[in-house]
N, C-alpha and C. Protein backbone atom coordinates (compact mmCIF):
# COMPACT_ATOMS: atom_id res chain seq x y z
N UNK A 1 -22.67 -31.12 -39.58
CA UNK A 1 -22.02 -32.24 -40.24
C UNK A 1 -20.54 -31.95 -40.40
N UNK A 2 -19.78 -33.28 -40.59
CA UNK A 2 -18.19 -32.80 -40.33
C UNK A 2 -17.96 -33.58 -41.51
N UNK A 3 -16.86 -33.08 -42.33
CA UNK A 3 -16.15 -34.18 -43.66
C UNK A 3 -15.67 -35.20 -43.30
N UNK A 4 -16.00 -36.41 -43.88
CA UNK A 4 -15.08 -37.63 -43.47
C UNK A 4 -13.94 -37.78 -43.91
N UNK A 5 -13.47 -36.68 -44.22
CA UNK A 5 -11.67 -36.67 -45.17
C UNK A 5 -10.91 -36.31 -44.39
N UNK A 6 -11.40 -35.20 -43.67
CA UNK A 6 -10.35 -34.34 -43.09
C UNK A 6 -11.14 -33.41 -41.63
N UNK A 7 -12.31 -34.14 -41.40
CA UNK A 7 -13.18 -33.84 -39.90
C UNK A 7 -13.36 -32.07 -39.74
N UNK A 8 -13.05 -31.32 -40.89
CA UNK A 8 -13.81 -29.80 -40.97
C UNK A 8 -14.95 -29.76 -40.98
N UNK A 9 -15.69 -28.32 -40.57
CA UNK A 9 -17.32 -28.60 -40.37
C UNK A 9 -17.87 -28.08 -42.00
N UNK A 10 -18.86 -28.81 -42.46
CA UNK A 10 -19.11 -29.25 -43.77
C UNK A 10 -20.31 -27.68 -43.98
N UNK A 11 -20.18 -26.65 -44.93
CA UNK A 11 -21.28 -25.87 -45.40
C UNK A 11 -21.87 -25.98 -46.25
N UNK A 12 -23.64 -25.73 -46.21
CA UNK A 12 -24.64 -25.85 -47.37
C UNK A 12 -23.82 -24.87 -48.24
N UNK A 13 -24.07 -25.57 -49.88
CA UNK A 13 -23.49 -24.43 -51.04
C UNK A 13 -24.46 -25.29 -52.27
N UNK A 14 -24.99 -25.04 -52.57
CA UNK A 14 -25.80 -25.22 -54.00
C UNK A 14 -26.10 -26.75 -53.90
N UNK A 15 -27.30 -26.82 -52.73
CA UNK A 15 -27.67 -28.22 -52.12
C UNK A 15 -27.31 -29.23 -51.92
N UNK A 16 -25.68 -28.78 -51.51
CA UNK A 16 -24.67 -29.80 -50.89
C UNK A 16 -23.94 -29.30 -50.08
N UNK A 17 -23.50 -30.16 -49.03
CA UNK A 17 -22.64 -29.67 -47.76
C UNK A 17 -21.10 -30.10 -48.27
N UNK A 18 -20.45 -28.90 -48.22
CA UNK A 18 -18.92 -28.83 -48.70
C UNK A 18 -18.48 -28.38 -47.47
N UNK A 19 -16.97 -28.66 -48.07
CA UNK A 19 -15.73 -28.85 -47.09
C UNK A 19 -14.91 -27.19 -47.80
N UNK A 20 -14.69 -26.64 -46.87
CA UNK A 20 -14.07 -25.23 -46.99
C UNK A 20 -12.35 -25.68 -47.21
N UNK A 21 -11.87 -26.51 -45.98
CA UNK A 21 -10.18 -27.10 -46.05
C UNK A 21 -9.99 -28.10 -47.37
N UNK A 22 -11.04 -28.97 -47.61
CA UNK A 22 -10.33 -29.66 -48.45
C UNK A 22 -10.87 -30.33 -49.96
N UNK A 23 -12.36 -29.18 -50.01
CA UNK A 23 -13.62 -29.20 -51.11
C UNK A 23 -14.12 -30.75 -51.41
N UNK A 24 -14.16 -31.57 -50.32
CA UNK A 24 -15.53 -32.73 -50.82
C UNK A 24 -16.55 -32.02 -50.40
N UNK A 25 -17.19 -32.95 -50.96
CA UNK A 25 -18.44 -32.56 -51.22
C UNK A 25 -19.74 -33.75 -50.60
N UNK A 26 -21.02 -33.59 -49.98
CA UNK A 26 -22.04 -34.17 -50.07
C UNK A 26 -23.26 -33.95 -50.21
N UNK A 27 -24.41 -34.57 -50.68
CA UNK A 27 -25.82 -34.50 -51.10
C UNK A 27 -26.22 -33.90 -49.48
N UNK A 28 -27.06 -32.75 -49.82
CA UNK A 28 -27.54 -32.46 -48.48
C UNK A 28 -28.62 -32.89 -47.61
N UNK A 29 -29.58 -33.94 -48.24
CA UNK A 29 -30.04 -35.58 -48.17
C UNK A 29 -31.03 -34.97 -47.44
N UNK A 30 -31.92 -33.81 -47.45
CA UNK A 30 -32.83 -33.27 -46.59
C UNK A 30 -32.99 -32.61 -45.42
N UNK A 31 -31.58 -32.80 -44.69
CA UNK A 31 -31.57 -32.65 -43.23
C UNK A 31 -31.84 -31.35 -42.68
N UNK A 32 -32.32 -31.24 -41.67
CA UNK A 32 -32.31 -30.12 -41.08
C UNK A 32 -31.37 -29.40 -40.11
N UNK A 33 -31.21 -27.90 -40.41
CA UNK A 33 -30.48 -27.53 -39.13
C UNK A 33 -31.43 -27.33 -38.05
N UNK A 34 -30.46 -27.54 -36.66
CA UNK A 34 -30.88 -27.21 -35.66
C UNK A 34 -30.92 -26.15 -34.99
N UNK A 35 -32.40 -25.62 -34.85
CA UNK A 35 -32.32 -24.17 -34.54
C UNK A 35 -32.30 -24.77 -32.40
N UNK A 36 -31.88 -23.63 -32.52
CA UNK A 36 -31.84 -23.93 -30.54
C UNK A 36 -32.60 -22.09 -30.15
N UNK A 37 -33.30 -21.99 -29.43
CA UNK A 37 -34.02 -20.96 -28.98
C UNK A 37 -33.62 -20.69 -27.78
N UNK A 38 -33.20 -19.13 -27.22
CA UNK A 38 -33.35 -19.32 -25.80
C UNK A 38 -34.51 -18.21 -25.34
N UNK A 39 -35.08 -18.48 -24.29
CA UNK A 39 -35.92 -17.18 -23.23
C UNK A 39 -35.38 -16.24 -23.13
N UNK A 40 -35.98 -15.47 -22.41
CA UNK A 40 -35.55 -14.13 -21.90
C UNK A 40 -35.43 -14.35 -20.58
N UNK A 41 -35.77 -15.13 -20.19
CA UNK A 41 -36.28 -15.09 -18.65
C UNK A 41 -35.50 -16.14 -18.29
N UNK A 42 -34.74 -16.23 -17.31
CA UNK A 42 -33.81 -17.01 -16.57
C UNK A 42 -34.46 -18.56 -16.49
N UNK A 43 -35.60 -18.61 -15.78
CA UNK A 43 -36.08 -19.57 -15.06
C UNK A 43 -37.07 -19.99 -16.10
N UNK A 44 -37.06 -20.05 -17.49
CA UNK A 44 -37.64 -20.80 -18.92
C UNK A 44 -36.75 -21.99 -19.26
N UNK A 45 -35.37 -21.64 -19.02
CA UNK A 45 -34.94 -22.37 -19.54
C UNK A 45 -33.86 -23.41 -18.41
N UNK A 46 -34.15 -24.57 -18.73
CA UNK A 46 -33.77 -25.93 -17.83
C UNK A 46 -32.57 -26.10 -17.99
N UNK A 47 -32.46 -25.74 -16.70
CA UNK A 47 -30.47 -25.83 -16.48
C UNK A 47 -30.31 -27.46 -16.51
N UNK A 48 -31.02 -27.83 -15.46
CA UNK A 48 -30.65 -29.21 -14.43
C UNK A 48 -32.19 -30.20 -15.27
N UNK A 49 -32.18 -30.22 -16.30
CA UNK A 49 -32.68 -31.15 -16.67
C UNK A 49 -32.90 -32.57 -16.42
N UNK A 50 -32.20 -33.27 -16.97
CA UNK A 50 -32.39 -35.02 -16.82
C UNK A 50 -30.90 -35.31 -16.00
N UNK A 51 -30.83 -35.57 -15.25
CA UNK A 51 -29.65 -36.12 -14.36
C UNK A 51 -29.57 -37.59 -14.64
N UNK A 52 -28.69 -37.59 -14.87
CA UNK A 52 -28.49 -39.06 -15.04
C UNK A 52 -27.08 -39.92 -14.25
N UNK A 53 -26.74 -39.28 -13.37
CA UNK A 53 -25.63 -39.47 -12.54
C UNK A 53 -24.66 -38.86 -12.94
N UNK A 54 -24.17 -38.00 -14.10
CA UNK A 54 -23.00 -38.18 -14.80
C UNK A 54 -22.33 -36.66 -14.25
N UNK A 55 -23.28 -35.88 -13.35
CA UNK A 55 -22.86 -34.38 -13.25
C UNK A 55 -22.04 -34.40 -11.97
N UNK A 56 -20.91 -33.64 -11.86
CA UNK A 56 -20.37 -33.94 -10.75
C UNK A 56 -20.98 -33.69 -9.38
N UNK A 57 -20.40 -33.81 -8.18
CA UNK A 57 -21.24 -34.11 -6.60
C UNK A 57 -20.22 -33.03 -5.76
N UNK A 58 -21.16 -32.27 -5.19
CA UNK A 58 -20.02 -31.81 -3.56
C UNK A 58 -20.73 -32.08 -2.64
N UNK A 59 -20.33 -31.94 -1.53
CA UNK A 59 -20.67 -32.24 -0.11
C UNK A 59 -21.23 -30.38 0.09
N UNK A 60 -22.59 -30.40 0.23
CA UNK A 60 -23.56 -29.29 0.34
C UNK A 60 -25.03 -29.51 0.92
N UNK A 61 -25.58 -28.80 1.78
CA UNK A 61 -26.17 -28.94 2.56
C UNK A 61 -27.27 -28.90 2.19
N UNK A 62 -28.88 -29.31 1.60
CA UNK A 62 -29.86 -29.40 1.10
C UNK A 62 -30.52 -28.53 2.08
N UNK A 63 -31.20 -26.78 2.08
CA UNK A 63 -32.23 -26.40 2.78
C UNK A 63 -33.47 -26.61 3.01
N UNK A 64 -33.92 -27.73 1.92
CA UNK A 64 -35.12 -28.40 2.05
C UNK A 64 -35.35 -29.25 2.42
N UNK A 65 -33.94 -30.63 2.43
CA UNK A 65 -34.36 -31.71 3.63
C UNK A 65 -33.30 -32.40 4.32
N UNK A 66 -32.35 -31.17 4.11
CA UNK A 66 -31.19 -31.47 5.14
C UNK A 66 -29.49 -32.19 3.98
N UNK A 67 -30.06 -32.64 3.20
CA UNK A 67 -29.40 -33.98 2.98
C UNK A 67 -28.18 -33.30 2.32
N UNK A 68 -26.78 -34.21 2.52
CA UNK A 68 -25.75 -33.44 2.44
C UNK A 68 -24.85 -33.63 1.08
N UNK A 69 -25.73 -33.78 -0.05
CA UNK A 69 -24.64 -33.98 -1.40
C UNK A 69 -25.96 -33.79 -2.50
N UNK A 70 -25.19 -32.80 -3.43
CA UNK A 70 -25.41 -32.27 -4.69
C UNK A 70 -24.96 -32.20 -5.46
N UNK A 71 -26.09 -32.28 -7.02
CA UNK A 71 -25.03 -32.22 -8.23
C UNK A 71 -24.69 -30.91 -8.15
N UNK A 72 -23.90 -30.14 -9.41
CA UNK A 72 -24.04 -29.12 -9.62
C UNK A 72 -23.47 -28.31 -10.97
N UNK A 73 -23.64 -27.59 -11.63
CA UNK A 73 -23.25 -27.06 -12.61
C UNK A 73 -22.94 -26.07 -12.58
N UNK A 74 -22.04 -24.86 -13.85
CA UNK A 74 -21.77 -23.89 -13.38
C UNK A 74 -22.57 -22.74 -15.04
N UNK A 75 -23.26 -21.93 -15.02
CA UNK A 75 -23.88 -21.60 -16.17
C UNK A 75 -23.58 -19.61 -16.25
N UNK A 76 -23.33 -19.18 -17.28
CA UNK A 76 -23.27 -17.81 -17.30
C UNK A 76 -24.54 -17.29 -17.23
N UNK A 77 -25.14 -16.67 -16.14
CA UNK A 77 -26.64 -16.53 -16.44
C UNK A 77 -26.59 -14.48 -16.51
N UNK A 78 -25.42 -14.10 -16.44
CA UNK A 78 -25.43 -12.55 -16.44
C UNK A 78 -24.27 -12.32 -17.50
N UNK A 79 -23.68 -11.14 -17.04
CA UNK A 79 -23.14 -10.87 -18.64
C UNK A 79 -21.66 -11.05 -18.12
N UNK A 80 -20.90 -11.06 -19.51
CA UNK A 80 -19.40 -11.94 -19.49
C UNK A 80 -18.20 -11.58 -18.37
N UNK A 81 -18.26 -10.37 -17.95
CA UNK A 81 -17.60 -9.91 -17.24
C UNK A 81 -18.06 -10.31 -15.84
N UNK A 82 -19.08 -11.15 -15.68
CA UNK A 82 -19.39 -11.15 -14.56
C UNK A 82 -19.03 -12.68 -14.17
N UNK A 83 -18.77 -13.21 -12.81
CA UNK A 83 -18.65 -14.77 -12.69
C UNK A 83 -20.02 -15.59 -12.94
N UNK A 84 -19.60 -16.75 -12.82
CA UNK A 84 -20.44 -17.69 -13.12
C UNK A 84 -21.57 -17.91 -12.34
N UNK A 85 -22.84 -18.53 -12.36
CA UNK A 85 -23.40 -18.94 -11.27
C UNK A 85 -23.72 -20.38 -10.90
N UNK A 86 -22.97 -20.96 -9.81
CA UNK A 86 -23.19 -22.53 -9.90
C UNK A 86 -24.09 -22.82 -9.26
N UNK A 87 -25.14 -23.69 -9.48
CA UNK A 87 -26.69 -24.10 -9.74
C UNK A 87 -26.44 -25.56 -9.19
N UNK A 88 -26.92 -26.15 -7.99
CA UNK A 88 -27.01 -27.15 -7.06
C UNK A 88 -28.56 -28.09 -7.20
N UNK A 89 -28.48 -29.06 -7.34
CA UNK A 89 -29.86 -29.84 -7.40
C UNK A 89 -29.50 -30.87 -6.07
N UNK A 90 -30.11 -31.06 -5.30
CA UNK A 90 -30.26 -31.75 -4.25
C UNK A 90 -30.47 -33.60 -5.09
N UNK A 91 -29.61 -34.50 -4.35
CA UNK A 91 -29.53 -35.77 -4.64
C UNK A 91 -30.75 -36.48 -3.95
N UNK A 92 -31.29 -35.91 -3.28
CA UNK A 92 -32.18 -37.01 -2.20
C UNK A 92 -33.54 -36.33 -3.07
N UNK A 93 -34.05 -34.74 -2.68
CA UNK A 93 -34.97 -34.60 -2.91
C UNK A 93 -35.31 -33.53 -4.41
N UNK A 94 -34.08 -33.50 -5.43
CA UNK A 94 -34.48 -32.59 -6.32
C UNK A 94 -34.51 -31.19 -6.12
N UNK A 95 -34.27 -30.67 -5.08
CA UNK A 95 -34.50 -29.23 -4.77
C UNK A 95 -33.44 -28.58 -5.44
N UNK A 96 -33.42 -27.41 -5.95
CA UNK A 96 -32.55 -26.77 -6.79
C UNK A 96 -32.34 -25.27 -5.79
N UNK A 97 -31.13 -25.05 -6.26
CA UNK A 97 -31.06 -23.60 -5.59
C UNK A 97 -29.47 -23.09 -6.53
N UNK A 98 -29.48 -21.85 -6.09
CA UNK A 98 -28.32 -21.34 -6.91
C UNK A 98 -26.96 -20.56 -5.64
N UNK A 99 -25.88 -20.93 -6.27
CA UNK A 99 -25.14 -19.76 -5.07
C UNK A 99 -24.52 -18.71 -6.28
N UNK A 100 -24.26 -17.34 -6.30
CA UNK A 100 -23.66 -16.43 -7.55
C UNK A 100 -22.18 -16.18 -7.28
């Protein structure tokens, strides 16, 4: 949650979410935080989920049915010092593959 005074991020303090920059205050009205979990294991967790057109496209060659354009993303899947790995989903048939 963010303050509507001054858009700082709002902390639980004696069952109200306060403002650290500028002390309003609100009822903490039940809500829950959001816990987010991750695997251990690379391939648990869904890179390329729901596509919805919005991920960008290159011109890349599909090994599964030829076809020549993919989304793609770029995700840290090793440790910080290391580059990225960008993760390709095929437009025609869904096929996923990774280049490191």
């Amino acid at each position: 949650m963010f303050c509507p005074n001054c858009k700082s991020l709002l902390f639980p303090k004696d069952g109200k979410l306060v403002c650290k920059k500028c002390g309003a205050a609100q009822d903490f009205k039940g809500q829950k935080a959001q816990v987010i979990k991750h695997k251990a294991h690379e391939k648990d967790i869904p890179v390329l989920g729901d596509i919805s057109g919005t991920l960008p496209t290159d011109d890349v060659e599909c090994s599964k049915c030829g076809h020549n354009k993919a989304y793609w993303v770029l995700r840290q899947t090793r440790a910080a010092d290391e580059p990225e790995t960008r993760i390709f989903r095929c437009v025609k048939c869904s096929h996923s593959w990774r280049e490191y």
